[in-house]
C-alpha atoms as a PDB file:
ATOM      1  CA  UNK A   1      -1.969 -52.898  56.026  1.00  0.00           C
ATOM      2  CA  UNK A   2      -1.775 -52.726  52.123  1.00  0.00           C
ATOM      3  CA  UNK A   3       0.072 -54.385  50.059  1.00  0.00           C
ATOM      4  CA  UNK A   4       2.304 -52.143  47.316  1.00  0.00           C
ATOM      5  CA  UNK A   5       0.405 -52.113  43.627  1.00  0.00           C
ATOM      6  CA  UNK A   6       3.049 -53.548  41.276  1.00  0.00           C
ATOM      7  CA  UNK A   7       2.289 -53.062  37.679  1.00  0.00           C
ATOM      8  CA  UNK A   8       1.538 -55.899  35.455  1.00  0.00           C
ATOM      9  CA  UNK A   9       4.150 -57.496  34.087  1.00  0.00           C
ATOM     10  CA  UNK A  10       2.050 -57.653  30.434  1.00  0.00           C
ATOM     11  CA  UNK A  11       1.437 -53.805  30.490  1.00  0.00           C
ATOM     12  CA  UNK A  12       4.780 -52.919  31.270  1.00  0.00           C
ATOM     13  CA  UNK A  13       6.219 -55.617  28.038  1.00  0.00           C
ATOM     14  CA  UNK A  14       3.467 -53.745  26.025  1.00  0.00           C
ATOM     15  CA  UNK A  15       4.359 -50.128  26.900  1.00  0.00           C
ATOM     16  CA  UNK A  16       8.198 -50.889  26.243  1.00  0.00           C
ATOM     17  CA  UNK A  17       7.278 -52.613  22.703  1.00  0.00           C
ATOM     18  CA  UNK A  18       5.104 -49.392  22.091  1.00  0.00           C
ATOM     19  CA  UNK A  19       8.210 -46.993  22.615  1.00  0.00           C
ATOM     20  CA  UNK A  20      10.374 -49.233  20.442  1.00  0.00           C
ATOM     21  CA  UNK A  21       7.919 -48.587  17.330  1.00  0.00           C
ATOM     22  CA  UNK A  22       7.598 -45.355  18.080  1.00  0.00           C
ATOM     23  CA  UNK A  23      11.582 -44.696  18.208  1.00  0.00           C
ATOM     24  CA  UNK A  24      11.365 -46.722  15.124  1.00  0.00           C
ATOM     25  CA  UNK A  25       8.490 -45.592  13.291  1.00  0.00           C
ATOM     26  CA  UNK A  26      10.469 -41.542  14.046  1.00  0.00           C
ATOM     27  CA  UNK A  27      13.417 -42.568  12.174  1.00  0.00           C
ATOM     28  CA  UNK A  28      11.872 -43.603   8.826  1.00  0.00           C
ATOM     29  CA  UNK A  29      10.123 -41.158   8.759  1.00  0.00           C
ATOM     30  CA  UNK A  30      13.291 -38.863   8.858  1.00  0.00           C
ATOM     31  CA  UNK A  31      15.385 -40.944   6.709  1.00  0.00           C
ATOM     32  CA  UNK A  32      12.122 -40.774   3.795  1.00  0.00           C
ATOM     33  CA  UNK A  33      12.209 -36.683   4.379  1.00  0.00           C
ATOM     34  CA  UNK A  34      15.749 -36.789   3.789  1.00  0.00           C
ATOM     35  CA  UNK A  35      15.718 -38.827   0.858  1.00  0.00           C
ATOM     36  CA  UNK A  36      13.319 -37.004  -0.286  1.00  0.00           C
ATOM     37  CA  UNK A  37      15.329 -33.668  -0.046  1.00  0.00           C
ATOM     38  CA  UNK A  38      12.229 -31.316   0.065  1.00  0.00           C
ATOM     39  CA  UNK A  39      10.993 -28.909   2.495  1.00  0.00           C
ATOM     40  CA  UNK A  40       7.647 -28.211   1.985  1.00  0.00           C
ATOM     41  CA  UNK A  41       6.011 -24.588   2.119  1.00  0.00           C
ATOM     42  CA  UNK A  42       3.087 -22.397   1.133  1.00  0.00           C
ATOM     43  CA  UNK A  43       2.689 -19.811  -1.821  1.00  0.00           C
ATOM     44  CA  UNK A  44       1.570 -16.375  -1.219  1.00  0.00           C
ATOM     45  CA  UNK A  45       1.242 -13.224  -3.078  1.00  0.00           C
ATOM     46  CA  UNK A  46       4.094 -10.609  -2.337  1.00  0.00           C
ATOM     47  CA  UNK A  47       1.026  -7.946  -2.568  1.00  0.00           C
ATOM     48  CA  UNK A  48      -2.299  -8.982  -1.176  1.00  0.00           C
ATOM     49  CA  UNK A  49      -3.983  -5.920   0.263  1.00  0.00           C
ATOM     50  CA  UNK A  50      -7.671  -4.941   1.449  1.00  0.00           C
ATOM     51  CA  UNK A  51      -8.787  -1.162   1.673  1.00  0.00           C
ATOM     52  CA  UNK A  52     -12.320   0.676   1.491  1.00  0.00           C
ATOM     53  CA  UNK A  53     -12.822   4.523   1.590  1.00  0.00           C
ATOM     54  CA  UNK A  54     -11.084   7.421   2.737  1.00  0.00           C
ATOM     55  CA  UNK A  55     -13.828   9.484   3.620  1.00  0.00           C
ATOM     56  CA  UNK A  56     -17.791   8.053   4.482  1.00  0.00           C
ATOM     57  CA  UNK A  57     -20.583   8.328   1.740  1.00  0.00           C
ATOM     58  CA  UNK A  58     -23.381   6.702  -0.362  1.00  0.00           C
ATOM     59  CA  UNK A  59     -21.938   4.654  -2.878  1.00  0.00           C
ATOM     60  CA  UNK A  60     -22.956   5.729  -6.442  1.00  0.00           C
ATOM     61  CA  UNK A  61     -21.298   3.426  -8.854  1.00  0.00           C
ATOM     62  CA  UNK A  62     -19.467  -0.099  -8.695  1.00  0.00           C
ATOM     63  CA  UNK A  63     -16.974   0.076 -11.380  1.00  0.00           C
ATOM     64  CA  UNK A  64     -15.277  -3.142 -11.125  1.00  0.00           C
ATOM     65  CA  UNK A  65     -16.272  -7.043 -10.120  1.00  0.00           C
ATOM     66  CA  UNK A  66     -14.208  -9.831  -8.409  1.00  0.00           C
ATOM     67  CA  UNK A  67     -11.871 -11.446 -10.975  1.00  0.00           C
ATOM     68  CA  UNK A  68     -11.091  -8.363 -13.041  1.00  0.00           C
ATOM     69  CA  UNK A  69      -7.640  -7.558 -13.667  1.00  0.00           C
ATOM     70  CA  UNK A  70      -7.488  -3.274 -13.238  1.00  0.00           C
ATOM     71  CA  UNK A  71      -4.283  -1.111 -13.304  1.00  0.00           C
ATOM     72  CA  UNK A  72      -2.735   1.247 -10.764  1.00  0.00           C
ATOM     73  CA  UNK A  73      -4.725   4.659 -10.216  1.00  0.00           C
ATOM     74  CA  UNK A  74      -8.017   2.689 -12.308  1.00  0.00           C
ATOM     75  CA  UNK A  75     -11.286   3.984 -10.766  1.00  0.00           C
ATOM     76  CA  UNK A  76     -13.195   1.078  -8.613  1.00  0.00           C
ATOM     77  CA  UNK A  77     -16.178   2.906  -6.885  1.00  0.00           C
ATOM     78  CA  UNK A  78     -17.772   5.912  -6.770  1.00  0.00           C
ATOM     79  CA  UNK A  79     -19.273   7.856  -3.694  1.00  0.00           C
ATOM     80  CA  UNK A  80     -22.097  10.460  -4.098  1.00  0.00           C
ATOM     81  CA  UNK A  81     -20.061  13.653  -5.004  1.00  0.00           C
ATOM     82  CA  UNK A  82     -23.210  16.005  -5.548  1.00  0.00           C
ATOM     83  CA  UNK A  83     -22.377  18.572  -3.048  1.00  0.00           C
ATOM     84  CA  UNK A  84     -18.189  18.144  -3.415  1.00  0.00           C
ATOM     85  CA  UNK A  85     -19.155  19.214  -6.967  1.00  0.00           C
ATOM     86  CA  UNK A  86     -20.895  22.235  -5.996  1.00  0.00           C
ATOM     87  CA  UNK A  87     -18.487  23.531  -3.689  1.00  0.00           C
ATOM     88  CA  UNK A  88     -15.727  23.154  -6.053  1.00  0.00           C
ATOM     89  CA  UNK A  89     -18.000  25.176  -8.695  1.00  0.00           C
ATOM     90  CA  UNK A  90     -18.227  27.807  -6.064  1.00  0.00           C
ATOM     91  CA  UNK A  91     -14.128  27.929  -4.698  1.00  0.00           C
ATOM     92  CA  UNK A  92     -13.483  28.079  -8.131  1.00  0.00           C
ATOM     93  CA  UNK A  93     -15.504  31.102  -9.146  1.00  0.00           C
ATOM     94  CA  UNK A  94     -14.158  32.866  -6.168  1.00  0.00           C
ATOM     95  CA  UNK A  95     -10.713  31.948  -7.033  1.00  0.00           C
ATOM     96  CA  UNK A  96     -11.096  33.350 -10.482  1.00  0.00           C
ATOM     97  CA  UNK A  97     -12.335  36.871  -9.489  1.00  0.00           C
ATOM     98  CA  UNK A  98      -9.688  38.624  -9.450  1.00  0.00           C
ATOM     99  CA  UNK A  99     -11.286  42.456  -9.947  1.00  0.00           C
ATOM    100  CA  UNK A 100     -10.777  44.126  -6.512  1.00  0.00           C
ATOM    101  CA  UNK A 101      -7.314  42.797  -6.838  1.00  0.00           C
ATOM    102  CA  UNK A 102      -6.621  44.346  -9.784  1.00  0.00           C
ATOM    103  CA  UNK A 103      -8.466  47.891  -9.233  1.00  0.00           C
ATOM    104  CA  UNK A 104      -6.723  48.144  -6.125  1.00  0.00           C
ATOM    105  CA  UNK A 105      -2.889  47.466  -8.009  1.00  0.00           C
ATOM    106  CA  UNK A 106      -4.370  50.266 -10.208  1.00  0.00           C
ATOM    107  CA  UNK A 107      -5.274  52.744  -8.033  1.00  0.00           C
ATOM    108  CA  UNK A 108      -1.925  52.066  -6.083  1.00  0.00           C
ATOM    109  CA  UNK A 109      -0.368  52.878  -9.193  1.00  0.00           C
ATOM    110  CA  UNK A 110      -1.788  56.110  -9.652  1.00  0.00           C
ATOM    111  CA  UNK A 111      -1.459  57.112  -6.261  1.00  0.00           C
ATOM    112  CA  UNK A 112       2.270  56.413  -6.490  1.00  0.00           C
ATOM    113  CA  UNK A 113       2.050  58.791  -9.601  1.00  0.00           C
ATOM    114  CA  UNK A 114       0.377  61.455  -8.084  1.00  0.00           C
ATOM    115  CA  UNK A 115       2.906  61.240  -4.669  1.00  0.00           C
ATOM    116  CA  UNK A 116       5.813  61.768  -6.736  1.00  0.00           C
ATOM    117  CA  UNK A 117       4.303  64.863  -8.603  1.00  0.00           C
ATOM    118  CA  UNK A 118       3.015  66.324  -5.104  1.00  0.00           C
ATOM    119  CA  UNK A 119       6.619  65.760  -3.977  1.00  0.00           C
ATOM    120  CA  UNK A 120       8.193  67.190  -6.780  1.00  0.00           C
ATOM    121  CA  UNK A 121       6.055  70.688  -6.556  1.00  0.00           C
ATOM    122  CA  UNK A 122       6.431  70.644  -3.047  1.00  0.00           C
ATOM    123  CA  UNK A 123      10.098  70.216  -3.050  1.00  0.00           C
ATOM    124  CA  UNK A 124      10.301  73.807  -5.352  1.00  0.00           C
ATOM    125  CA  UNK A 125       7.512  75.895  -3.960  1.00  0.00           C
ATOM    126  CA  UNK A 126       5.162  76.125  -0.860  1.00  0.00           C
ATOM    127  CA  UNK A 127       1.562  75.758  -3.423  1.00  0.00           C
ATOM    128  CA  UNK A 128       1.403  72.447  -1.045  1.00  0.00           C
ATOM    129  CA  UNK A 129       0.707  72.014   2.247  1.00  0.00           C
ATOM    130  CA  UNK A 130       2.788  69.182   4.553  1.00  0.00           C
ATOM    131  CA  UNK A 131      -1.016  67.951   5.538  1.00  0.00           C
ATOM    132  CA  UNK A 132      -1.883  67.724   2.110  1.00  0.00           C
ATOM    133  CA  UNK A 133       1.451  65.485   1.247  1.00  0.00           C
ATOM    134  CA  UNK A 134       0.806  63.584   4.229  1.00  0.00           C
ATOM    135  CA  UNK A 135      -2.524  62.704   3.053  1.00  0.00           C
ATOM    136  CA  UNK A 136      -1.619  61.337   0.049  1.00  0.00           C
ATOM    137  CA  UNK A 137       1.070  59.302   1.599  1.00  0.00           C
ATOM    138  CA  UNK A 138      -0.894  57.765   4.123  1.00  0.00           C
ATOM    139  CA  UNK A 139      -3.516  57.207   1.201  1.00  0.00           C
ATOM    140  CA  UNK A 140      -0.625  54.815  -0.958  1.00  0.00           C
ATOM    141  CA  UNK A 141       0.341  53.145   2.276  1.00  0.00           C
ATOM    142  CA  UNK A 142      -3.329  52.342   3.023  1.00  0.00           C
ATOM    143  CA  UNK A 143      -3.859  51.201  -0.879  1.00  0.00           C
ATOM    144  CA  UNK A 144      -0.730  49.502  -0.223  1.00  0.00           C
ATOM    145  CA  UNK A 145      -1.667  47.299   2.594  1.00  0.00           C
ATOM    146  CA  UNK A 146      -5.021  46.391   0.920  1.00  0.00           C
ATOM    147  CA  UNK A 147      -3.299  44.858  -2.495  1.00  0.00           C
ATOM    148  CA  UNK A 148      -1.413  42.996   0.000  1.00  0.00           C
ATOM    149  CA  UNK A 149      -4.469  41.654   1.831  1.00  0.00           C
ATOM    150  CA  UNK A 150      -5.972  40.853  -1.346  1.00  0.00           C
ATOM    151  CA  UNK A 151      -3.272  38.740  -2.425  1.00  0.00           C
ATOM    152  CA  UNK A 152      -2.739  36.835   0.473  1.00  0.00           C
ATOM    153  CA  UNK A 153      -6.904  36.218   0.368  1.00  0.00           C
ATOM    154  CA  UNK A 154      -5.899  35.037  -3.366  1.00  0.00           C
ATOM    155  CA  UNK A 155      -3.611  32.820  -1.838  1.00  0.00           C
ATOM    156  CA  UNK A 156      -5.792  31.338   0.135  1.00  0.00           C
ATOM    157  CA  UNK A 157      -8.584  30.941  -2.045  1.00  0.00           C
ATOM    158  CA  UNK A 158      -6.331  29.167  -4.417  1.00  0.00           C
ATOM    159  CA  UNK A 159      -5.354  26.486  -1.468  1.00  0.00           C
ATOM    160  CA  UNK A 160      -9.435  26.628  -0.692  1.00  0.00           C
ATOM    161  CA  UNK A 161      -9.890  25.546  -4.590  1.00  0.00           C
ATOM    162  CA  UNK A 162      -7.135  22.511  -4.164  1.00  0.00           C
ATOM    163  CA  UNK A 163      -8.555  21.433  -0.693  1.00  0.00           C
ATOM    164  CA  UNK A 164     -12.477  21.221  -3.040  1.00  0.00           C
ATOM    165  CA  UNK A 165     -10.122  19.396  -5.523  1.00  0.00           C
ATOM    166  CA  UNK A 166      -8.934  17.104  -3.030  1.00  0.00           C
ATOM    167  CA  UNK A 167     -12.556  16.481  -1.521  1.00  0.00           C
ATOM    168  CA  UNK A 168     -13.993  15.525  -4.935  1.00  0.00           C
ATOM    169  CA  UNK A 169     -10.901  13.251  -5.853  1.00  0.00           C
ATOM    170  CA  UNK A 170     -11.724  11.163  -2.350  1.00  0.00           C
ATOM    171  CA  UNK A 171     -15.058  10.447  -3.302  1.00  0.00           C
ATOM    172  CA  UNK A 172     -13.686   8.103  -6.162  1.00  0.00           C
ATOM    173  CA  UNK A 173     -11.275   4.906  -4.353  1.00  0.00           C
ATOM    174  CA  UNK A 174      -8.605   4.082  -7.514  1.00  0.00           C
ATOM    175  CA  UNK A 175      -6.928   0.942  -7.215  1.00  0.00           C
ATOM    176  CA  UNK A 176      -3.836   1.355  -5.326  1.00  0.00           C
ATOM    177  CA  UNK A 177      -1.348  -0.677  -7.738  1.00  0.00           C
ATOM    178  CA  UNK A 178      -1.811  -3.294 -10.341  1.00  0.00           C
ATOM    179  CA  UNK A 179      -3.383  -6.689  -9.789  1.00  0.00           C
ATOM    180  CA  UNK A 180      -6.555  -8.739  -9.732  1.00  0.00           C
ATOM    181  CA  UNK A 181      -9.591  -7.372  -7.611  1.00  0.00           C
ATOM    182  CA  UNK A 182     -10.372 -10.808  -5.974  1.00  0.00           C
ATOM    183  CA  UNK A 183     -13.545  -9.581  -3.338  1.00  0.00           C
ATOM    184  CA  UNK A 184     -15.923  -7.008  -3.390  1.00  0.00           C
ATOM    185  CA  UNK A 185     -17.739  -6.210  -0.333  1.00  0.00           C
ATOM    186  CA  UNK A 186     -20.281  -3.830  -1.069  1.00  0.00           C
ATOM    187  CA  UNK A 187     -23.172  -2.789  -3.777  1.00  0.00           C
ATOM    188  CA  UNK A 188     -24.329   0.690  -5.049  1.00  0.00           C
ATOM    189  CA  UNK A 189     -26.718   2.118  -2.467  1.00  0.00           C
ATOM    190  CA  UNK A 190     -25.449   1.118   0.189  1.00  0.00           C
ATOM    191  CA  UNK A 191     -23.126   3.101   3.108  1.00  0.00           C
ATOM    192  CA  UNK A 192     -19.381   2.862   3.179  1.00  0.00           C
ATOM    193  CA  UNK A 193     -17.256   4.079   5.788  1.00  0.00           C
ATOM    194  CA  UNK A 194     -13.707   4.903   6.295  1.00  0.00           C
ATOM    195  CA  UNK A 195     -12.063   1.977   7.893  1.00  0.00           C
ATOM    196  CA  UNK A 196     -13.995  -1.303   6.525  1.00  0.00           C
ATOM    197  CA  UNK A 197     -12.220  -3.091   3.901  1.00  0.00           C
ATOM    198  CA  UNK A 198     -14.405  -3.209   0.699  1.00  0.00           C
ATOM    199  CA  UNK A 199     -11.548  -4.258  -1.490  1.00  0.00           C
ATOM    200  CA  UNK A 200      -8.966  -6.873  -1.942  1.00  0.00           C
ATOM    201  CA  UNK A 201      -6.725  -6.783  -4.427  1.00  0.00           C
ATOM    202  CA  UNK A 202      -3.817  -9.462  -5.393  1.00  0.00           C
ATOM    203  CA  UNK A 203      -0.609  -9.146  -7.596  1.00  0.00           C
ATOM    204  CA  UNK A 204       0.280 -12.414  -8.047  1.00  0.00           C
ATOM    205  CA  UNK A 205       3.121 -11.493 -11.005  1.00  0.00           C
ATOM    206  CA  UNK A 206       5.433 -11.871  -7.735  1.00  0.00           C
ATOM    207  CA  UNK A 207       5.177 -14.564  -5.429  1.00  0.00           C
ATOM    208  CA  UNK A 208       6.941 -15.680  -2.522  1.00  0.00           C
ATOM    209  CA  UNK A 209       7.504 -19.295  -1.029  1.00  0.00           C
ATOM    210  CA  UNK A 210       7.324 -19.272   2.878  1.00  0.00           C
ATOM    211  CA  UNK A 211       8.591 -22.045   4.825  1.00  0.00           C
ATOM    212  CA  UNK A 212      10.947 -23.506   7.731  1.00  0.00           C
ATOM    213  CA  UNK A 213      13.317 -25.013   7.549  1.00  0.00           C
ATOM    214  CA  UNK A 214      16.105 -26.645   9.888  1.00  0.00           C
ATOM    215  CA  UNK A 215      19.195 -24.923  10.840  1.00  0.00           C
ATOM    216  CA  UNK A 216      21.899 -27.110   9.060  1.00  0.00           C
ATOM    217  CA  UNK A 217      20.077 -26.379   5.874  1.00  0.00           C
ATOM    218  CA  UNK A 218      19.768 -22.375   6.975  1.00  0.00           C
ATOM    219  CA  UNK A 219      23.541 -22.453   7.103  1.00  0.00           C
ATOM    220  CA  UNK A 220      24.296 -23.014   3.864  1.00  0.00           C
ATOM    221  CA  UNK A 221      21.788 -20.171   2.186  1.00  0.00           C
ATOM    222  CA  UNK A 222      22.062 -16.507   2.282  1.00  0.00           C
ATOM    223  CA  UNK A 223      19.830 -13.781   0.923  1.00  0.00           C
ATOM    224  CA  UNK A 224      19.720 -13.334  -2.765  1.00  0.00           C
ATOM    225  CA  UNK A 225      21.070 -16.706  -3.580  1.00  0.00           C
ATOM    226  CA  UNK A 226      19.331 -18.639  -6.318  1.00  0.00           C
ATOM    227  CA  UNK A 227      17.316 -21.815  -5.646  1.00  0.00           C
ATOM    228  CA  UNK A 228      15.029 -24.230  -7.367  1.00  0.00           C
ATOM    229  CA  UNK A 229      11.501 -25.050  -6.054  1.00  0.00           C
ATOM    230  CA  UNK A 230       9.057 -27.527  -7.246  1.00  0.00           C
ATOM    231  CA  UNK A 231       4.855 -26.397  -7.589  1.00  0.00           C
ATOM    232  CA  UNK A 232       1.902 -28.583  -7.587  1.00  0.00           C
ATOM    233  CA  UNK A 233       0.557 -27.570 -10.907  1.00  0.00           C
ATOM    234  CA  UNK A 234      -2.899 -29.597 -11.703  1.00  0.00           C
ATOM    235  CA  UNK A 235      -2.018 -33.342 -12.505  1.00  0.00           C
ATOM    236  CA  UNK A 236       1.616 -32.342 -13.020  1.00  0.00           C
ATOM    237  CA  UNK A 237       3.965 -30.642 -11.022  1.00  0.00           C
ATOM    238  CA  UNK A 238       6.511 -28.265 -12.240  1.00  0.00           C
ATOM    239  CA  UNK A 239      10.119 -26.496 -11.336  1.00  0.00           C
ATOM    240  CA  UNK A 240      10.929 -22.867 -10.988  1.00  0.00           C
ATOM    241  CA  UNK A 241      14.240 -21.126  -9.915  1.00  0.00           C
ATOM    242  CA  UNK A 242      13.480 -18.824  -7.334  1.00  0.00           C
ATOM    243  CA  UNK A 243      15.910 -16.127  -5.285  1.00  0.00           C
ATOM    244  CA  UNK A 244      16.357 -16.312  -1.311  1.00  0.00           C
ATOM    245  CA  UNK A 245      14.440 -12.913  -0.330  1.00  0.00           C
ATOM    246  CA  UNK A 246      14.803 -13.228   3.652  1.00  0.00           C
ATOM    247  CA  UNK A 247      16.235 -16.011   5.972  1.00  0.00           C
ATOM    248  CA  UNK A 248      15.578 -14.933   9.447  1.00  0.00           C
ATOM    249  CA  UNK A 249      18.572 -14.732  11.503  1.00  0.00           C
ATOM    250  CA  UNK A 250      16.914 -16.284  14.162  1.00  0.00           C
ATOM    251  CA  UNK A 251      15.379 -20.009  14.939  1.00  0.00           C
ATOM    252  CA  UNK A 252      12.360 -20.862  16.008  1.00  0.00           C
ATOM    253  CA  UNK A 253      12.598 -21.319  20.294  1.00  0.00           C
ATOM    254  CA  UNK A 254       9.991 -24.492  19.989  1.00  0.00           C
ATOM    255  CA  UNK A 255      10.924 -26.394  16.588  1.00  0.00           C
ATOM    256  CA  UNK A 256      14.319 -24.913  16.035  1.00  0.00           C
ATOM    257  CA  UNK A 257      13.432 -24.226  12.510  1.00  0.00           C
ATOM    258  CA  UNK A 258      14.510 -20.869  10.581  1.00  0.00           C
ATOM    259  CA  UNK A 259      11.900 -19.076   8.616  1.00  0.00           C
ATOM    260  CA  UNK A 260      12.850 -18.945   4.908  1.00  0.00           C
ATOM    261  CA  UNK A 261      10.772 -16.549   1.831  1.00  0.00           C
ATOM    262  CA  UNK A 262      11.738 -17.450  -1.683  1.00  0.00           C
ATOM    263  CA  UNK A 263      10.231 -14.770  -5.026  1.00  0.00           C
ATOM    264  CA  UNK A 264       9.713 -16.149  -8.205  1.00  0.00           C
ATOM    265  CA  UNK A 265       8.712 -14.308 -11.131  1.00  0.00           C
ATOM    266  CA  UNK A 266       5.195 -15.605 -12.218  1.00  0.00           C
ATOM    267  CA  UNK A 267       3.730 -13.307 -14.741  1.00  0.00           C
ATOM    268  CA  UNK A 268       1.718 -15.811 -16.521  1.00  0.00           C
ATOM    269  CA  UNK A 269       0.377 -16.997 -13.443  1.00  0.00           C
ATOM    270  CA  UNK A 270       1.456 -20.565 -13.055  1.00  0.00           C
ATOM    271  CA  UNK A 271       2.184 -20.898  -9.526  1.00  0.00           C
ATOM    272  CA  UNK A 272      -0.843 -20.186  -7.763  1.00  0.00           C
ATOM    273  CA  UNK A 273      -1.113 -18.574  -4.404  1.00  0.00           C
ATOM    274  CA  UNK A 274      -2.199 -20.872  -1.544  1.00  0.00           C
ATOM    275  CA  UNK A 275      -0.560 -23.924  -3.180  1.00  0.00           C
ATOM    276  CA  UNK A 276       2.418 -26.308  -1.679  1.00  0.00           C
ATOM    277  CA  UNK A 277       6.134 -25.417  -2.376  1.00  0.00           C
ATOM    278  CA  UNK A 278       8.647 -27.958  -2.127  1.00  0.00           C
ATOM    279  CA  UNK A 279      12.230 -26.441  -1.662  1.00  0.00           C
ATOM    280  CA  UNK A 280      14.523 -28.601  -3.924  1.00  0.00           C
ATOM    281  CA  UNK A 281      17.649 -29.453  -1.640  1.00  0.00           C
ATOM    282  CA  UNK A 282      18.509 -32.455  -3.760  1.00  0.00           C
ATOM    283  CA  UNK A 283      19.583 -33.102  -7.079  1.00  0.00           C
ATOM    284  CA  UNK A 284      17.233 -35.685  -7.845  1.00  0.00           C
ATOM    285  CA  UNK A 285      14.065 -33.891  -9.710  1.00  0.00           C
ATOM    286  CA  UNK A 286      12.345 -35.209 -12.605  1.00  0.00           C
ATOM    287  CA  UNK A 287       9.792 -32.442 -13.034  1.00  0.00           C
ATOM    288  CA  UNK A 288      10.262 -30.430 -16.078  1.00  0.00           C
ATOM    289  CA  UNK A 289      11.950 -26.758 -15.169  1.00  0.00           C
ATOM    290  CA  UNK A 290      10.462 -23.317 -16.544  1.00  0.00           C
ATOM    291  CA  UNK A 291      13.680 -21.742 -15.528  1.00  0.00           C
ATOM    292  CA  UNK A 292      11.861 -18.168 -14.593  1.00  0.00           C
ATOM    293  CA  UNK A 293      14.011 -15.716 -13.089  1.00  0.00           C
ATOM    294  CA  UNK A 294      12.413 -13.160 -10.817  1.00  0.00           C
END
């Protein structure tokens, strides 16, 4: 029969020492974050987008390079518009003829002309025949009908010249807003599709501070509330004042943390996206303040 493994009476003494530090070594580390008072977080752009082409084609030009600053509606590529061109020559020359449409309103004016006289004579003597009056009547009503075919075929001729319009205006992508083009997927030659992201393009004249942070300091904040951050800056860090954009009404189910976005105003670019935020939650802060408002 065997005898019952007891554990070592060293291992156990060790493994209860090890707890001890660990329980110990836990609650510096808290009391140093709360001295501290900082709650650390990441920078992002408020508008970071990617986008490519709206419709497929060669590309002809490359008007723009990564790290050039363009404006909203500035051109950035150009497809091959050869044919687009063309067909907006041709919509437009149709568009513009306007001569059947306006021999037609002519000759329905002289027809009208003509049916009143007929009426008048036949109205005070029998010199015209009901066939002949008929004639001319269902003559204007014919005329009639065609000015009104040829105006709706204006009509549509005119939405047939926008649609060439529109085609031609696709083949150049224009920057959707303001901001930095930061990539630049593809050269001049080479085939773009709708749906692969050529571009990306940053604003960073807005940028937001993301972080989490517990729920007794959630409780205290509320959405456009005013608060101070502090930004790693090069060799020297800096403050900002910053507003409360969102504060999520719920907490995290793992950590128990609340998810927390700060914008500050950053227009000459000082606080760089992709950098650490600290959120200020003390008074103590010897970095100098810029005192930016959003």
């Amino acid at each position: 029969m065997q005898r019952p493994v007891r554990p070592s009476v060293g291992r156990t003494w060790r493994q209860c020492v090890t707890g001890v530090l660990m329980v110990l070594s836990m609650g510096s580390v808290a009391r140093a974050q709360s001295t501290a008072g900082e709650l650390v977080g990441l920078v992002y752009p408020v508008a970071d987008i990617q986008f490519g082409v709206p419709v497929a084609g060669v590309v002809q030009q490359l008007l723009v390079k990564p790290g050039q600053v363009v404006r909203e509606g500035q051109a950035l590529l150009e497809l091959d518009s050869q044919s687009q061109r063309l067909e907006l020559q041709r919509r437009a020359l149709v568009a513009k003829d306007s001569s059947e449409l306006e021999a037609t309103r002519d000759r329905l004016k002289l027809l009208d002309e003509m049916l009143q006289l007929t009426e008048v004579v036949a109205s005070r003597s029998q010199s015209v025949s009901k066939d002949e009056l008929a004639k001319q009547r269902l003559e204007r009503m014919s005329t009639h009908g065609r000015l009104q075919q040829l105006q709706a075929q204006k009509s549509r001729e005119q939405v047939e010249l926008q649609l060439a319009q529109t085609e031609l205006a696709q083949r150049t992508v224009r920057a959707p807003r303001s901001g930095m083009v930061v990539d630049v997927v593809i050269e001049p030659g080479e085939w773009a599709k709708p749906g692969d992201p050529l571009f990306r393009l940053v604003d960073t004249a807005l940028v937001e501070l993301r972080l989490n942070v517990p729920q007794s300091v959630a409780r205290g904040l509320r959405v456009g509330q005013r608060m101070g951050a502090r930004f790693e800056s090069g060799a020297a860090p800096f403050q900002a004042e910053g507003v409360v954009h969102y504060l999520s009404p719920l907490a995290d189910t793992a950590s128990g943390l609340v998810d927390l976005r700060l914008r500050f105003a950053n227009s000459k670019g000082l606080i760089r996206p992709g950098a650490k935020g600290s959120l200020i939650t003390a008074s103590a802060a010897s970095a100098p303040a810029l005192g930016r408002k959003p």
